[in-house]
C-alpha atoms as a PDB file:
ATOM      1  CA  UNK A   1       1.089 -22.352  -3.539  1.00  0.00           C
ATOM      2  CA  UNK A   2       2.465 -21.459  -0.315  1.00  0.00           C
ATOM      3  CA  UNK A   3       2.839 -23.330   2.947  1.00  0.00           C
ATOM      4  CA  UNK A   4       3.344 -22.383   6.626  1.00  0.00           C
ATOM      5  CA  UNK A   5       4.214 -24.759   9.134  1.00  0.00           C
ATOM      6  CA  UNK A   6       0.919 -25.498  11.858  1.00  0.00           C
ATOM      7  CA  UNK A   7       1.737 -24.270  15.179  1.00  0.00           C
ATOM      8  CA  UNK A   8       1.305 -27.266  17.292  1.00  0.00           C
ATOM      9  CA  UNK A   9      -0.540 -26.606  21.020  1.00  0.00           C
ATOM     10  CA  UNK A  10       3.187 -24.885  22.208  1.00  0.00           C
ATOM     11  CA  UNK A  11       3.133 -22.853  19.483  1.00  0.00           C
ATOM     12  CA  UNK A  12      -0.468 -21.608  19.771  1.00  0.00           C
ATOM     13  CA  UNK A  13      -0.072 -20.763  23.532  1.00  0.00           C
ATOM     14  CA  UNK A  14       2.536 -18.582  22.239  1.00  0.00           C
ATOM     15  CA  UNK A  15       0.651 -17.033  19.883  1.00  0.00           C
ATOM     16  CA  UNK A  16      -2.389 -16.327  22.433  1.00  0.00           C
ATOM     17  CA  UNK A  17       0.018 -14.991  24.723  1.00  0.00           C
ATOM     18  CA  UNK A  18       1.245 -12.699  22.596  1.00  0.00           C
ATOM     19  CA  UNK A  19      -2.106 -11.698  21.398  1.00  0.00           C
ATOM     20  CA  UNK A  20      -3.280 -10.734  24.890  1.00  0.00           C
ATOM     21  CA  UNK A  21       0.067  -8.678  25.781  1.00  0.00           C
ATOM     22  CA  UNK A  22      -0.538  -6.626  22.026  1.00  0.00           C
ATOM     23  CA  UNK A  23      -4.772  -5.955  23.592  1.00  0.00           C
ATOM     24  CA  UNK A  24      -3.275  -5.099  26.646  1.00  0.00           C
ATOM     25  CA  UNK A  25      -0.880  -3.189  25.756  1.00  0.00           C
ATOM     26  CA  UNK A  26      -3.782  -1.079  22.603  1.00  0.00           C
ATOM     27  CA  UNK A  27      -6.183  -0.547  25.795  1.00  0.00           C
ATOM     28  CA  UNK A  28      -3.814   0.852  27.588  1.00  0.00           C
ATOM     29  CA  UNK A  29      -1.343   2.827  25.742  1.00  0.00           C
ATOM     30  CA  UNK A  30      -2.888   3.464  22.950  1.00  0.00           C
ATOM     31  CA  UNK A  31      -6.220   6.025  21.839  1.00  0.00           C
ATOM     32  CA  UNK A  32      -8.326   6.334  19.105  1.00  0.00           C
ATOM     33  CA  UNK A  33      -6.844   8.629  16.374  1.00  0.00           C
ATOM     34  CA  UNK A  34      -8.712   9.255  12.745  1.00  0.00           C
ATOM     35  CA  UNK A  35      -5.739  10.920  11.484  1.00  0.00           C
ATOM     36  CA  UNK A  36      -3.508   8.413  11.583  1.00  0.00           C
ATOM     37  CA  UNK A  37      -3.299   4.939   9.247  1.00  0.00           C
ATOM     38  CA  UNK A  38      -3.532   2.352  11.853  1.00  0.00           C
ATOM     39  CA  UNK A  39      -6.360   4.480  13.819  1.00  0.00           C
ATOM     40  CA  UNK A  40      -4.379   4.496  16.837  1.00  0.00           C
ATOM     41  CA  UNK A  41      -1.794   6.767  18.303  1.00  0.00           C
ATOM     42  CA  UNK A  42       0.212   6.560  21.416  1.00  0.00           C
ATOM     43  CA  UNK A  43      -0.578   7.920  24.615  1.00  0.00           C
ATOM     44  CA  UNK A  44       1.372  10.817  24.971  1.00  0.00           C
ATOM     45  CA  UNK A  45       4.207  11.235  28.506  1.00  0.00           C
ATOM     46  CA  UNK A  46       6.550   9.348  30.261  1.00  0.00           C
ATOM     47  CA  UNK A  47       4.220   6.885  30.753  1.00  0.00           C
ATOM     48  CA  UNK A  48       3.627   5.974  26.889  1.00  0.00           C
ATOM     49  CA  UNK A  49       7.441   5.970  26.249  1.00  0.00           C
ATOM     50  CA  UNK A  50       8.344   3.680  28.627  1.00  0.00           C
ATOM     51  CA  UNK A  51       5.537   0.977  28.186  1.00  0.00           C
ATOM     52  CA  UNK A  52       6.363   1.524  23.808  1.00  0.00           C
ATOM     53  CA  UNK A  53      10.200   0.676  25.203  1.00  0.00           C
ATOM     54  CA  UNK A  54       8.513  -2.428  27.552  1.00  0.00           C
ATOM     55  CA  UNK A  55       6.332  -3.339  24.556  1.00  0.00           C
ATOM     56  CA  UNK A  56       9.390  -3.176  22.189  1.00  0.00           C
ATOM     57  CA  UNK A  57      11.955  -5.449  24.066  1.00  0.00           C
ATOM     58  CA  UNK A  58       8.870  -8.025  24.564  1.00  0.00           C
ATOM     59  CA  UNK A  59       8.353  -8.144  20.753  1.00  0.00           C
ATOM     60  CA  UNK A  60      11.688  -8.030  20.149  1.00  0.00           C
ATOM     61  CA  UNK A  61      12.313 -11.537  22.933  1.00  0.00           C
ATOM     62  CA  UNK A  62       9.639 -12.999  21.067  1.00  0.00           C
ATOM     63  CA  UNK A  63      10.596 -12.589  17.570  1.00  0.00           C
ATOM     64  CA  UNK A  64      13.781 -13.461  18.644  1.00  0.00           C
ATOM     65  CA  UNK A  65      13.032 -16.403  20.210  1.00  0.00           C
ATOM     66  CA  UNK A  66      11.036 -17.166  17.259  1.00  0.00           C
ATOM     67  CA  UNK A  67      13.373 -17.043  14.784  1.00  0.00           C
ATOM     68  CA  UNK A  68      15.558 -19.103  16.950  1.00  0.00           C
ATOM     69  CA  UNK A  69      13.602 -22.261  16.503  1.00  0.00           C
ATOM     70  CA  UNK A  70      12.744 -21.236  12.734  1.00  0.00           C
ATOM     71  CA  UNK A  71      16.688 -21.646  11.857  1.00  0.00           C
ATOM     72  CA  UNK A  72      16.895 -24.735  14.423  1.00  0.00           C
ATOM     73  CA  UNK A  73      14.271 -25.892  12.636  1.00  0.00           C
ATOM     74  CA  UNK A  74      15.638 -25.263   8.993  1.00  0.00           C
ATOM     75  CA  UNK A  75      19.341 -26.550   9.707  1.00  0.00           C
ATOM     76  CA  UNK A  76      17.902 -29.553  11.233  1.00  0.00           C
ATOM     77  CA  UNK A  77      15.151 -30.300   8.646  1.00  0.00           C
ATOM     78  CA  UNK A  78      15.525 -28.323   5.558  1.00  0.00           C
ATOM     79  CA  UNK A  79      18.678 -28.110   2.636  1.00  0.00           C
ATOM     80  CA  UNK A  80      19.118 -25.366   0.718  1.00  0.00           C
ATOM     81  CA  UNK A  81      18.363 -26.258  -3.500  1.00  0.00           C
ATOM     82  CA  UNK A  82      19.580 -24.725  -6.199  1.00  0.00           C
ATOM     83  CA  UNK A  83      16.303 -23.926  -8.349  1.00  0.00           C
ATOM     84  CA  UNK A  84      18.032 -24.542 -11.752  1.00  0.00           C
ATOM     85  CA  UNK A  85      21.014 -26.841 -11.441  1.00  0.00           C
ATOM     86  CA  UNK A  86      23.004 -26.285 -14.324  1.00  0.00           C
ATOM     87  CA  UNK A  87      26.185 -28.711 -15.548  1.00  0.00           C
ATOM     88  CA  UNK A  88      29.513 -28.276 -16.914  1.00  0.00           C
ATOM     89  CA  UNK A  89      28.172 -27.121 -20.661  1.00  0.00           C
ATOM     90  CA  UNK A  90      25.216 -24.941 -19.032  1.00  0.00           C
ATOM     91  CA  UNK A  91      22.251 -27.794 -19.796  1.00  0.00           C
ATOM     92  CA  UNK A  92      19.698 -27.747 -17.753  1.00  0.00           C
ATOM     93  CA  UNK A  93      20.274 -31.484 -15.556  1.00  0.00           C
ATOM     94  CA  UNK A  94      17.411 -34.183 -15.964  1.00  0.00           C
ATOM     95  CA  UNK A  95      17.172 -37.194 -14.181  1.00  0.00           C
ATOM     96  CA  UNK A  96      17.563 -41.004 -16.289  1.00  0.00           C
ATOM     97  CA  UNK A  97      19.841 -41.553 -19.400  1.00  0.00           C
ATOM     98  CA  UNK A  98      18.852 -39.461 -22.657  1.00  0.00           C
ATOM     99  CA  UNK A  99      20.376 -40.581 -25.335  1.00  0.00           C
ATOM    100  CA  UNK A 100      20.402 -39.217 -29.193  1.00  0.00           C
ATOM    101  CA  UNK A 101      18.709 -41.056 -31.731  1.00  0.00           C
END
């Protein structure tokens, strides 16, 4: 099973704000193309480089910033666990007293 952590209201004004830069940015810069795999190619000129360079640097800021608070987060909550602690004679470690009958 996997887990994500919720967003939180901060975290989903991000994620709307982001969303309406990336539809801003697709009805711009961006037309319809059936030969390509996402459907979509860029705008062609000056123009299109530039705002794929604007559009760049903002997702870069914002994965950046994101993965800021992700490791923030992790130092300050998380610990890192070995997922098969092993001792000295290479047993597998259990928890409580086993003792041979």
């Amino acid at each position: 099973m996997a887990y994500r952590l919720k967003p939180g209201k901060l975290g989903r004004k991000a994620m709307a704000a982001y969303d309406k830069v990336q539809r801003a940015f697709v009805g711009r810069f961006l037309e319809k193309d059936p030969d390509s795999p996402s459907g979509y190619a860029l705008r062609t000129g000056e123009t299109g480089r530039k705002a794929a360079a604007a559009y760049q640097a903002i997702e870069d800021h914002v994965v950046g910033g994101y993965k800021k608070v992700e490791t923030a987060f992790a130092d300050a909550f998380l610990e890192e666990t070995d997922p098969s602690p092993k001792t000295a004679e290479g047993q597998q470690q259990t928890g409580g007293n086993h003792e041979k009958e």
